[in-house]
Protein backbone atom coordinates (compact mmCIF):
# COMPACT_ATOMS: atom_id res chain seq x y z
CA UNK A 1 130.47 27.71 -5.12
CA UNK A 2 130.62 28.48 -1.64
CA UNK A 3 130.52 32.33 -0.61
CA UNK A 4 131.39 33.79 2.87
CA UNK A 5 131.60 37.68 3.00
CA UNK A 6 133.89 38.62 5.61
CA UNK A 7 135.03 35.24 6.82
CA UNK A 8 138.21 32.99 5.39
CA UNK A 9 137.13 28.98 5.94
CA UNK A 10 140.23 26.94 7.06
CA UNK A 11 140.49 23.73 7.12
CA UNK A 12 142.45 22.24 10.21
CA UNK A 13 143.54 18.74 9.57
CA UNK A 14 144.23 16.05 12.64
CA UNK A 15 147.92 14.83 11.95
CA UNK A 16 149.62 12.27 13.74
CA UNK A 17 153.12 11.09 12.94
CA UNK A 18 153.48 7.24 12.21
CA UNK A 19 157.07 6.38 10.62
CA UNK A 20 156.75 4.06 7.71
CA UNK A 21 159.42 2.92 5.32
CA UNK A 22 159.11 2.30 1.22
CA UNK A 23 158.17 -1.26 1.61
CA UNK A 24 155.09 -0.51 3.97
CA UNK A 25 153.82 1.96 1.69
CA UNK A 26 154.73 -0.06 -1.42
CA UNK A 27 156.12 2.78 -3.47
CA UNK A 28 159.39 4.71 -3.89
CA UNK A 29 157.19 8.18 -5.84
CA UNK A 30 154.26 10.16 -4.45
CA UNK A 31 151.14 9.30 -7.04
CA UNK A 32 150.45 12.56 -7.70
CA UNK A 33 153.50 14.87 -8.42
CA UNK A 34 155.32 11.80 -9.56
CA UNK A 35 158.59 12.93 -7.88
CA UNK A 36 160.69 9.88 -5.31
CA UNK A 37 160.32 10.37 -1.34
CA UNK A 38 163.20 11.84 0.39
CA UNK A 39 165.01 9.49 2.98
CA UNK A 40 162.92 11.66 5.47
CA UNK A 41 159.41 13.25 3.82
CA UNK A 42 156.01 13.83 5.11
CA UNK A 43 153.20 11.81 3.39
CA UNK A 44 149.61 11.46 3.78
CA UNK A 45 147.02 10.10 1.20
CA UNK A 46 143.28 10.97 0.33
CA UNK A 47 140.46 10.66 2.65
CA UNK A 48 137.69 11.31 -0.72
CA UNK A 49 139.61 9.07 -3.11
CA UNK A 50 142.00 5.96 -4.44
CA UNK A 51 145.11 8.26 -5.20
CA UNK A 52 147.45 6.20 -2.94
CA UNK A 53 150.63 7.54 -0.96
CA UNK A 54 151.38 11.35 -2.37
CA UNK A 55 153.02 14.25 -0.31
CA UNK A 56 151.13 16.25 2.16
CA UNK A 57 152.22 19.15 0.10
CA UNK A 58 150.75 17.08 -2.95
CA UNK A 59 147.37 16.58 -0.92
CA UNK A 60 146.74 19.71 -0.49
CA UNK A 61 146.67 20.47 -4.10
CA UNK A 62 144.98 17.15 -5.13
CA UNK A 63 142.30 17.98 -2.47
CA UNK A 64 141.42 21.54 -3.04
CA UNK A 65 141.77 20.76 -7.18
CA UNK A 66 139.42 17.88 -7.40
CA UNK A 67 137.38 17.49 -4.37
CA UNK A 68 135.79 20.49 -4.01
CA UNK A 69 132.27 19.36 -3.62
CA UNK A 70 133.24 16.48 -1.06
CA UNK A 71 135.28 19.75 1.10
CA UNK A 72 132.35 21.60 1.14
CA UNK A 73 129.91 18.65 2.36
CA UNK A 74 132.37 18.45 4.96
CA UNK A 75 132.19 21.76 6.65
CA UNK A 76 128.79 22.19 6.10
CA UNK A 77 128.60 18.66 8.02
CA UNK A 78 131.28 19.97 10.71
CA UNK A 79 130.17 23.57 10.77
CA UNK A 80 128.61 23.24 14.32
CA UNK A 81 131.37 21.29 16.06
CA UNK A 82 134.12 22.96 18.62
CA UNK A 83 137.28 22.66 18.54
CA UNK A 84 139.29 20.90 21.07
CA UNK A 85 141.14 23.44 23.54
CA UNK A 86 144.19 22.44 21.65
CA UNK A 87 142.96 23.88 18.22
């Protein structure tokens, strides 16, 4: 388990906006909650894992449930880097 007294650890995550439609992602349902897209619907998938196309909503539940060792690799291995002046 990771402890920090006195600080919260957030994660920032690097988005960029790339339209896609059903047939480039090959699926009409996110892989985790199951549920179809919307005709407009943000969608990422899993930088630790296989899961496929989910929601970002679904990501960040699917990350923070069953990647918890692989997060905390990562900010131990980003710890030291700055942001950009835009973060």
């Amino acid at each position: 388990m990771y402890n920090v007294i006195g600080n919260l650890i957030v994660l920032w995550r690097e988005a960029w906006l790339k339209p896609l439609y059903d047939s480039d992602i090959g699926s009409d349902f996110c892989n985790f909650c199951k549920r179809r897209f919307n005709e407009l619907d943000f969608v990422t998938s899993c930088e630790f894992c296989e899961i496929g196309i989910i929601h970002t909503t679904c990501s960040d539940k699917h990350i923070l449930n069953s990647h918890k060792k692989e997060i905390l690799n990562k900010i131990e291995s980003q710890r030291d880097r700055r942001l950009h002046d835009y973060q």
